[in-house]
Every structure is written in C-alpha cells, then in structure tokens.
N, C-alpha and C. Protein backbone atom coordinates (compact mmCIF):
# COMPACT_ATOMS: atom_id res chain seq x y z
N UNK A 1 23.02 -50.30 15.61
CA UNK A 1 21.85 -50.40 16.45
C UNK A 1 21.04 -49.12 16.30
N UNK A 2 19.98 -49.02 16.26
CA UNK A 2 18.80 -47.99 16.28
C UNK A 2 18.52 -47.60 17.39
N UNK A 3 18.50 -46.26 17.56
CA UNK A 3 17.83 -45.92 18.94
C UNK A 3 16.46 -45.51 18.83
N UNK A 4 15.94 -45.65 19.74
CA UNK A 4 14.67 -45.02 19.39
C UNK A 4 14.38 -43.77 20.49
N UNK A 5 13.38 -42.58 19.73
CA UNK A 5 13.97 -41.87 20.27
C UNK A 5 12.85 -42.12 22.12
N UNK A 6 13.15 -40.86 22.78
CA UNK A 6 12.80 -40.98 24.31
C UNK A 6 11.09 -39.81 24.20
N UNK A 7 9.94 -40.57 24.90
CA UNK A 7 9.43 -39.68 24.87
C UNK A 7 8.95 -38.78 25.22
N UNK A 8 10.08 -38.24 26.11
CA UNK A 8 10.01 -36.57 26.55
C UNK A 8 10.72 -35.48 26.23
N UNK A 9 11.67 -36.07 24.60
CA UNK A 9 12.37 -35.25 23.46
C UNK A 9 12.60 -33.92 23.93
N UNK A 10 12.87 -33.39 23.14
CA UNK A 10 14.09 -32.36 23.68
C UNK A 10 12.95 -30.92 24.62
N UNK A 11 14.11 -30.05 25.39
CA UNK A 11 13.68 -29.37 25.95
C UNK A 11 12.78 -28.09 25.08
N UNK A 12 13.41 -27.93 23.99
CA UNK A 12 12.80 -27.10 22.74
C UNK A 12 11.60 -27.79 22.24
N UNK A 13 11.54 -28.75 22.15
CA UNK A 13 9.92 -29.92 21.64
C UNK A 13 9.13 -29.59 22.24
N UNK A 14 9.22 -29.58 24.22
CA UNK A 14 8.43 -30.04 24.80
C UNK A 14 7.83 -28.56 25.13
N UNK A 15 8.63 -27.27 24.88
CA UNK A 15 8.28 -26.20 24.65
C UNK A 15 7.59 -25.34 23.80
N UNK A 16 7.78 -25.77 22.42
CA UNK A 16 7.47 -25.51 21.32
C UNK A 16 5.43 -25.85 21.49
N UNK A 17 5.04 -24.48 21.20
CA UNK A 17 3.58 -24.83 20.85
C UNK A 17 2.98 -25.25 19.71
N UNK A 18 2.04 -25.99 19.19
CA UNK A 18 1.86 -25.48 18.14
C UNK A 18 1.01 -24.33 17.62
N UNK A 19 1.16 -23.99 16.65
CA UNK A 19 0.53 -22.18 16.47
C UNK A 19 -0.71 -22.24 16.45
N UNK A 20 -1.94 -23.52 15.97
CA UNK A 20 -3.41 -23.12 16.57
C UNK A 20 -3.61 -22.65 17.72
N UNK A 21 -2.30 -23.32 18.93
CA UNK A 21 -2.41 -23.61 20.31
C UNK A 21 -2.66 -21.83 21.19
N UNK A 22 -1.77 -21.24 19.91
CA UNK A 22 -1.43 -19.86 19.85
C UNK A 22 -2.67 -18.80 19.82
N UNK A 23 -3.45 -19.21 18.79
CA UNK A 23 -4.82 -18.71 18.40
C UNK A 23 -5.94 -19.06 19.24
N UNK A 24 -6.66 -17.96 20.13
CA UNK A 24 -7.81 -17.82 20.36
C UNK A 24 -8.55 -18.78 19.70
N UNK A 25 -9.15 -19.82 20.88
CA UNK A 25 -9.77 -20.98 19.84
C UNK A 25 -11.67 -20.50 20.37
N UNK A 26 -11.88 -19.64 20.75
CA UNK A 26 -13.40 -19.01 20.76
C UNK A 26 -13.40 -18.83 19.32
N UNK A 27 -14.34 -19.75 18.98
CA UNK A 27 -14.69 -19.67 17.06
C UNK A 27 -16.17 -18.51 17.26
N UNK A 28 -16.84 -18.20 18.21
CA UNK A 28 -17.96 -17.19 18.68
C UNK A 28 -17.35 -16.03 18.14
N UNK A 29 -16.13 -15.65 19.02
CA UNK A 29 -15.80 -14.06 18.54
C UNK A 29 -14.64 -14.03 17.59
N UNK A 30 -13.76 -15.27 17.60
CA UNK A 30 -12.66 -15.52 16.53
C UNK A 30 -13.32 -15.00 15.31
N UNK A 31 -14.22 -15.72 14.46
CA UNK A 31 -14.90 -15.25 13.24
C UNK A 31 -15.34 -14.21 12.73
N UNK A 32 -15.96 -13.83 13.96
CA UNK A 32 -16.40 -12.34 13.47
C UNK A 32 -15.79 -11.18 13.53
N UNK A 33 -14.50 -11.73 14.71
CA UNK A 33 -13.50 -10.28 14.95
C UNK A 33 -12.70 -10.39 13.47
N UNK A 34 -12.21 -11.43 13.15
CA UNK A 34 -11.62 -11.96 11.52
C UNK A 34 -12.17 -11.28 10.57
N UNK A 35 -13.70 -11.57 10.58
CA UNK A 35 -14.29 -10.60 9.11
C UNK A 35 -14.55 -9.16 9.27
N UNK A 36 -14.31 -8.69 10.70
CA UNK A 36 -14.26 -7.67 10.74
C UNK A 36 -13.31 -6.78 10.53
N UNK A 37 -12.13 -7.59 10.85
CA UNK A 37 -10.60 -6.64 10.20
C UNK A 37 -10.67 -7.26 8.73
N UNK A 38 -11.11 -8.46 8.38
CA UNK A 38 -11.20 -8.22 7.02
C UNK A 38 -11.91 -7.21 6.02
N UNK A 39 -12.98 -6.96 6.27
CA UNK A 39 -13.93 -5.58 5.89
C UNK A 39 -13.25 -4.29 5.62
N UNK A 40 -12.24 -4.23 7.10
CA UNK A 40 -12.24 -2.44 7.00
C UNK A 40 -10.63 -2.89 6.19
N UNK A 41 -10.01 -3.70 6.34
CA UNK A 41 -8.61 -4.06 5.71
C UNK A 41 -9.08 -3.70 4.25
N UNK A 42 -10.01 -4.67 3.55
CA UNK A 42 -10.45 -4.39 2.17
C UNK A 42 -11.01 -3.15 1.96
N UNK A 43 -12.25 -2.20 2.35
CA UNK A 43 -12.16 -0.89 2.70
C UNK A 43 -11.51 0.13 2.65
N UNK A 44 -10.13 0.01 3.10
CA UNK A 44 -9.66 0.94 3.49
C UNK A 44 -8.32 0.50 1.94
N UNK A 45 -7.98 -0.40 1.50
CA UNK A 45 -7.18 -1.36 0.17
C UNK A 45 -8.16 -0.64 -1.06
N UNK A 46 -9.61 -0.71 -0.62
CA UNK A 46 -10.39 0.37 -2.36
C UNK A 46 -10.05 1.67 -2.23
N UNK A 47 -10.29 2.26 -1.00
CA UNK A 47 -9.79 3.70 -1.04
C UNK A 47 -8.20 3.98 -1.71
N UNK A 48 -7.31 3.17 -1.54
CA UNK A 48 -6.10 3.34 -2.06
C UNK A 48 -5.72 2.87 -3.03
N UNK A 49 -6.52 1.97 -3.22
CA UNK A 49 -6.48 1.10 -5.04
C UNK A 49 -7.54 2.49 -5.94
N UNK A 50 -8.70 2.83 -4.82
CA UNK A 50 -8.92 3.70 -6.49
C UNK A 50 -8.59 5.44 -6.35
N UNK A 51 -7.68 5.67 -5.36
CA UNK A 51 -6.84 6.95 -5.47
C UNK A 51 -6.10 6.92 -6.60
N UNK A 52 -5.11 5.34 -6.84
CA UNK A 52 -4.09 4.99 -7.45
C UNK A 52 -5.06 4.76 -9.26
N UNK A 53 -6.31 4.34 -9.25
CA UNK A 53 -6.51 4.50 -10.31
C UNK A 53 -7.14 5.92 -10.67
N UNK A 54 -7.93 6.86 -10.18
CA UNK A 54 -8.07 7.65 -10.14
C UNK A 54 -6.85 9.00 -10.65
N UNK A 55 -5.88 8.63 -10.13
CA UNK A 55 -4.84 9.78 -10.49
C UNK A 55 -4.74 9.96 -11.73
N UNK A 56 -4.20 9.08 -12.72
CA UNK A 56 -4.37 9.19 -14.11
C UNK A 56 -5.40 9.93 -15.02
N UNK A 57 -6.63 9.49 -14.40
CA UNK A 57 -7.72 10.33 -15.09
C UNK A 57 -7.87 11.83 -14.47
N UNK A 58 -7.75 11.54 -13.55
CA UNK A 58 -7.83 12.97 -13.00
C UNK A 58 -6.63 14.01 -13.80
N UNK A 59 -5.18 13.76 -14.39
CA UNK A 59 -4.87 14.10 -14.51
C UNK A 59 -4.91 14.61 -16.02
N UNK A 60 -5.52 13.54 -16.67
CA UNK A 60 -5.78 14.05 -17.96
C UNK A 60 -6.94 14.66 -17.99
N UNK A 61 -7.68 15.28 -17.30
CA UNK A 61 -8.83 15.91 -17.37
C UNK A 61 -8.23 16.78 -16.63
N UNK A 62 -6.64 17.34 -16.47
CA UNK A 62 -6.38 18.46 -16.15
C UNK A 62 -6.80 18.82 -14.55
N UNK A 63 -7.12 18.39 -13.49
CA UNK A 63 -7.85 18.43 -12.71
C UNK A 63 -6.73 18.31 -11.26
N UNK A 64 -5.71 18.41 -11.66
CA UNK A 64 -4.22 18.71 -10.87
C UNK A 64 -5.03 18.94 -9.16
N UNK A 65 -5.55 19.93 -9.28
CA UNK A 65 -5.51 19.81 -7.45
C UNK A 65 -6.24 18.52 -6.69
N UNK A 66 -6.88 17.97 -7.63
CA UNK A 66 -7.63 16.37 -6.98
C UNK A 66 -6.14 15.10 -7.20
N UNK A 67 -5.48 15.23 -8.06
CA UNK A 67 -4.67 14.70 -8.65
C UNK A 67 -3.44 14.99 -7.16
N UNK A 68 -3.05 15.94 -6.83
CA UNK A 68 -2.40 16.45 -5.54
C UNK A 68 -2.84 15.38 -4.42
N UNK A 69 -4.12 16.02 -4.13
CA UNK A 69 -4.69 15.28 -3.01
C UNK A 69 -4.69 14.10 -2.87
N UNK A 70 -4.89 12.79 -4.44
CA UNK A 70 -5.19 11.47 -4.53
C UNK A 70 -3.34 11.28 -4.34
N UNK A 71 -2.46 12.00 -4.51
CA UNK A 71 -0.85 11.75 -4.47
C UNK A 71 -0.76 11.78 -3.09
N UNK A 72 -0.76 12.62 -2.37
CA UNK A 72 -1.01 12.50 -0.95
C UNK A 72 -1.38 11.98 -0.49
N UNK A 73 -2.69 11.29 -0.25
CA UNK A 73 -3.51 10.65 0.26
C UNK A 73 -2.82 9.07 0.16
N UNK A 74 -1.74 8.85 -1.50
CA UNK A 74 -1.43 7.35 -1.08
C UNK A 74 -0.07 7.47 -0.75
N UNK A 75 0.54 9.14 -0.31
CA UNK A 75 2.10 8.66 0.16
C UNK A 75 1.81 8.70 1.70
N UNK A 76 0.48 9.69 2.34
CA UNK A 76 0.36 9.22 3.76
C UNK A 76 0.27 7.65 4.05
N UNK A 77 -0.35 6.82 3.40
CA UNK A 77 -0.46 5.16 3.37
C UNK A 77 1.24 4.37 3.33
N UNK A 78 1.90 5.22 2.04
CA UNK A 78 2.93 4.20 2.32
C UNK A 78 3.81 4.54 3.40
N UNK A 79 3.76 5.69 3.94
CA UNK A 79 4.50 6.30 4.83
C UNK A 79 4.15 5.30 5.97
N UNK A 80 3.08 4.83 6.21
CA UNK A 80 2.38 4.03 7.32
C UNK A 80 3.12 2.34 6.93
N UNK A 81 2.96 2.14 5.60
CA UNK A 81 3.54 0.51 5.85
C UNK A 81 5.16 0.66 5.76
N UNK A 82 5.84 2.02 5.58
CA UNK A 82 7.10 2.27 5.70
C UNK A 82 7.54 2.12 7.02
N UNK A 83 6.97 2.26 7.92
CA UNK A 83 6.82 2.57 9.35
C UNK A 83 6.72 1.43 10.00
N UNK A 84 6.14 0.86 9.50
CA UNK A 84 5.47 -0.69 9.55
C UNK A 84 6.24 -2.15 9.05
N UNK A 85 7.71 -1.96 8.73
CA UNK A 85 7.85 -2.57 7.86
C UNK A 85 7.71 -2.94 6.40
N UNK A 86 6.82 -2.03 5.54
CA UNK A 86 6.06 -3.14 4.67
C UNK A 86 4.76 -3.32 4.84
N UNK A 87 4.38 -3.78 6.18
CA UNK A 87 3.09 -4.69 6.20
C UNK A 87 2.54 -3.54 6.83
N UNK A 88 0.81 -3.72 6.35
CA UNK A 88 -0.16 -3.31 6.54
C UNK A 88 -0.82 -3.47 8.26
N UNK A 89 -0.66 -2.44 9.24
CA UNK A 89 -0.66 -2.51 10.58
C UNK A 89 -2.38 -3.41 10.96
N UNK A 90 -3.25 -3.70 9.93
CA UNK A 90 -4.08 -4.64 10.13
C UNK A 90 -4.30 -5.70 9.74
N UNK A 91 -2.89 -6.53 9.06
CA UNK A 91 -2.35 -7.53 8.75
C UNK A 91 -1.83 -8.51 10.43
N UNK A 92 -1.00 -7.50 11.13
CA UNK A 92 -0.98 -7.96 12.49
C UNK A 92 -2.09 -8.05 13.45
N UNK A 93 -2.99 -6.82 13.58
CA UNK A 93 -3.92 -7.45 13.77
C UNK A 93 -5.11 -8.54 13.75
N UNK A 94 -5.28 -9.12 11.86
CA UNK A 94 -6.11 -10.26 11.83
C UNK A 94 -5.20 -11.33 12.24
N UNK A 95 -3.94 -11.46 12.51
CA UNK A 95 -3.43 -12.50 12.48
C UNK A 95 -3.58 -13.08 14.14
N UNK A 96 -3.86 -12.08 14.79
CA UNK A 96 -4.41 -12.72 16.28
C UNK A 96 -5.45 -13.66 15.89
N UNK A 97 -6.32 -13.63 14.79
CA UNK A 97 -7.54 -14.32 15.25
C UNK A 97 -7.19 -15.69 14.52
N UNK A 98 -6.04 -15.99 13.67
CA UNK A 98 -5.90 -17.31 12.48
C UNK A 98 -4.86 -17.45 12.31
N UNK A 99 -4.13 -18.43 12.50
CA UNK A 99 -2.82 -19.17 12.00
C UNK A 99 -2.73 -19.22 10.49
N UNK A 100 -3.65 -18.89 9.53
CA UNK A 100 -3.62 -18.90 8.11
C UNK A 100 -2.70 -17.78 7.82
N UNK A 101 -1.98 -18.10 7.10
CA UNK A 101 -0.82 -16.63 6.49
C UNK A 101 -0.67 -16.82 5.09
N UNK A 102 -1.80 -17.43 4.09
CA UNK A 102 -1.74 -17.16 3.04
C UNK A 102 -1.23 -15.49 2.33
N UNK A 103 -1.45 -14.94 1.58
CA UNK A 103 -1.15 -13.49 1.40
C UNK A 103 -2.50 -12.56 1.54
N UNK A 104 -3.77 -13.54 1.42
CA UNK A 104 -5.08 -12.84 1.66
C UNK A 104 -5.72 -13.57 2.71
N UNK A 105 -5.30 -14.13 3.54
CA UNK A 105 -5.60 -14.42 5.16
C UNK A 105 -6.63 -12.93 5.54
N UNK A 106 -5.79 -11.89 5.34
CA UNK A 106 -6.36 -10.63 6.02
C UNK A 106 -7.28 -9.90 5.31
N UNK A 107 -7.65 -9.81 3.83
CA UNK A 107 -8.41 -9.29 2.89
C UNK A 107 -9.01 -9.79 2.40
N UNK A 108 -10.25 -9.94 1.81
CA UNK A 108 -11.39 -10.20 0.73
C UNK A 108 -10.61 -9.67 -0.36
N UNK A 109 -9.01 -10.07 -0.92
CA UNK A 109 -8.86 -10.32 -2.51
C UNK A 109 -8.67 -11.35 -2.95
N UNK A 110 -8.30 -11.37 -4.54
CA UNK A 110 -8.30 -12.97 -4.86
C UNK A 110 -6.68 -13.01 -4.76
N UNK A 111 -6.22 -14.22 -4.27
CA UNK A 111 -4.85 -14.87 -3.91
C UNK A 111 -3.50 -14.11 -4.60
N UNK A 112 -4.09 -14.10 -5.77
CA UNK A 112 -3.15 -13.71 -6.81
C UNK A 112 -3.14 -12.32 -6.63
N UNK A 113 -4.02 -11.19 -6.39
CA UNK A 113 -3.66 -9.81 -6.22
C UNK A 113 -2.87 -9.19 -4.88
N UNK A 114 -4.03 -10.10 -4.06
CA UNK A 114 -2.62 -9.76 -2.81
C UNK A 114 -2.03 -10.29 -2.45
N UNK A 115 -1.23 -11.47 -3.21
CA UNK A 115 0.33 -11.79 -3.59
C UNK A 115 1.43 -10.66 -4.32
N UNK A 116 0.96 -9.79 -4.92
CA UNK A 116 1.39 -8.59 -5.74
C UNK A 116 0.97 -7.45 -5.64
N UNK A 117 0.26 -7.47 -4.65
CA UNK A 117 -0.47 -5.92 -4.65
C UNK A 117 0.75 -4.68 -4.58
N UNK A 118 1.60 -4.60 -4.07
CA UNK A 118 2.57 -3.88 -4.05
C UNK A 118 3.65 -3.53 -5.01
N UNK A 119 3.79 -4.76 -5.84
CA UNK A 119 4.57 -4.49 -7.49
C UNK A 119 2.69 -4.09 -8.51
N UNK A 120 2.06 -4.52 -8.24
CA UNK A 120 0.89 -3.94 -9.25
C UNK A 120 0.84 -2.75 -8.66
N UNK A 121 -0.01 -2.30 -7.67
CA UNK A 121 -0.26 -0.78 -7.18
C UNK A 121 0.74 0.07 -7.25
N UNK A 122 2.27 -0.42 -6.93
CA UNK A 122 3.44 0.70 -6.50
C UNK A 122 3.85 0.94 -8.25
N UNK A 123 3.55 -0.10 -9.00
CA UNK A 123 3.90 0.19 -10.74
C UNK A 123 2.85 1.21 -11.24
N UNK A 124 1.66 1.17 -10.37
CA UNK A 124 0.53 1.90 -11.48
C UNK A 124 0.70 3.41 -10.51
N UNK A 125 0.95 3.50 -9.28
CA UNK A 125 1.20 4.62 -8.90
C UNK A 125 2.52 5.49 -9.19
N UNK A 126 3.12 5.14 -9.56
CA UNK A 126 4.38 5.81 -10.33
C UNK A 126 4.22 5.88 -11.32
N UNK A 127 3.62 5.09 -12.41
CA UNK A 127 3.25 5.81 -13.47
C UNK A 127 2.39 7.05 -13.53
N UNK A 128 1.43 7.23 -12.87
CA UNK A 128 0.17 7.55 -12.45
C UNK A 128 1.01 9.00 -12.24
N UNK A 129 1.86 8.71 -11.06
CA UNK A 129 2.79 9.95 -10.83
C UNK A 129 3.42 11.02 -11.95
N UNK A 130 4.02 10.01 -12.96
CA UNK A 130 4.77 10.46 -13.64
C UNK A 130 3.58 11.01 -14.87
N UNK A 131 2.51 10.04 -15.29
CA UNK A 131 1.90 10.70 -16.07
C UNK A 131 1.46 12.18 -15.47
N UNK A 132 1.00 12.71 -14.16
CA UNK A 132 0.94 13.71 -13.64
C UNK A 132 1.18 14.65 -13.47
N UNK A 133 3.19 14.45 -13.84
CA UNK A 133 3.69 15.16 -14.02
C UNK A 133 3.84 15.80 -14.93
N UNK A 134 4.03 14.88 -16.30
CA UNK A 134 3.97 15.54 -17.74
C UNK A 134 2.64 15.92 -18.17
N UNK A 135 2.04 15.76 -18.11
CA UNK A 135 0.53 16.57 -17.76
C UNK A 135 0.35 17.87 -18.04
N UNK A 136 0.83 18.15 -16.35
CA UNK A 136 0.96 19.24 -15.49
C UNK A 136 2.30 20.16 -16.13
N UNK A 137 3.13 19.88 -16.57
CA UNK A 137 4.71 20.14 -17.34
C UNK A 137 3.93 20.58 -18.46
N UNK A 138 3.06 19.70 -19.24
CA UNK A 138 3.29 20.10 -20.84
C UNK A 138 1.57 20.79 -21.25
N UNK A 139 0.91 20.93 -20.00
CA UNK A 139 -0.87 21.99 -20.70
C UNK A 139 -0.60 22.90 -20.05
C-alpha cells in the first residue's frame, strides 16, 4: 500500500526557509547595494591582481624597493583572507543582498577567473616572489 505523504510534513520542512525567503527582497536598494560591493570587490581584486603582475617587472628593472612594497601590499591581503577563512570579507557581505553563489556572484570577473583566482594569482605571485629573489641574489 502507498502512503501518501501528510501535508504538514516534517517539523524540519515546515521550518526550513527557502533562501530567496532569506534575501532582502527590496529590489530598490538590493541592486544597487549588490553593484556596489561589486565595484569596490573588483577595485580593490585590480589593485592586487596588478601588484601581483607588477612585481616581476619591477623586479627586472631592478627596482627592489617598489618590488618590497608590491610583496607587502599582497601578503597584508592574504593575511586578511587567512583570517577570513579563505574568503574575501566582501564576499559575505554581497551575499546579504543574493542567493546567487556562483564564484563571481560578488565580482565583475568572467566565471572562469574567479573560479581560480587563487591557484592563478597565488601561482603568479610566488613566482613573481621567487623571480625577486634571484634578481635581487644575482645583480
């Protein structure tokens, strides 16, 4: 025999929200508070994407004390998503405004970079490092 089920299902069901339910449904300030942590999220992702490209050249143009500063400048950052878990402390913030959790929910990149941003950037900054070093070691 089949039961069918009852419909005031379990105490966890009738609890359970669903996650739009979760999200601020004011689409007035939802949107714009959204592109606004998206802005300074991406913003603040060039400053550290072009420290990280920056180091290299800087270093072959001998130029070591900018080369210092651009090294610094991205271990204060990881020190912050170290702190953080991992994640970027304005990753939690856009996520108040959208149930979307693609990997670029929170940034203006394309899908595929900030799916990897962290094996691409953390590979080119250790090299970056290391070219720095031998650099600096061998002129």
């Amino acid at each position: 025999m089949h039961k069918v089920p009852s419909s005031r299902g379990s105490a966890r069901a009738r609890s359970a929200k669903p996650i739009d339910s979760m999200v601020r449904e004011d689409h007035a300030t939802v949107l714009p508070a959204l592109r606004a942590v998206k802005v300074v999220h991406t913003l603040a992702w060039s400053v550290f994407a072009g420290c990280i490209v920056a180091l290299p050249v800087a270093a072959y143009l001998g130029n070591f004390r900018l080369a210092a500063i651009l090294i610094a400048s991205v271990l204060v950052e990881v020190l912050v998503l170290f702190a953080n878990h991992f994640r970027c402390p304005l990753t939690d913030v856009a996520a108040r405004y959208t149930s979307d959790r693609r990997a670029n929910f929170d940034i203006y990149l394309p899908l595929w970079i900030a799916r990897y941003n962290k094996e691409i950037f953390g590979s080119l900054f250790v090299a970056g490092v290391l070219f720095t070093i031998f650099r600096w070691r061998f002129t």
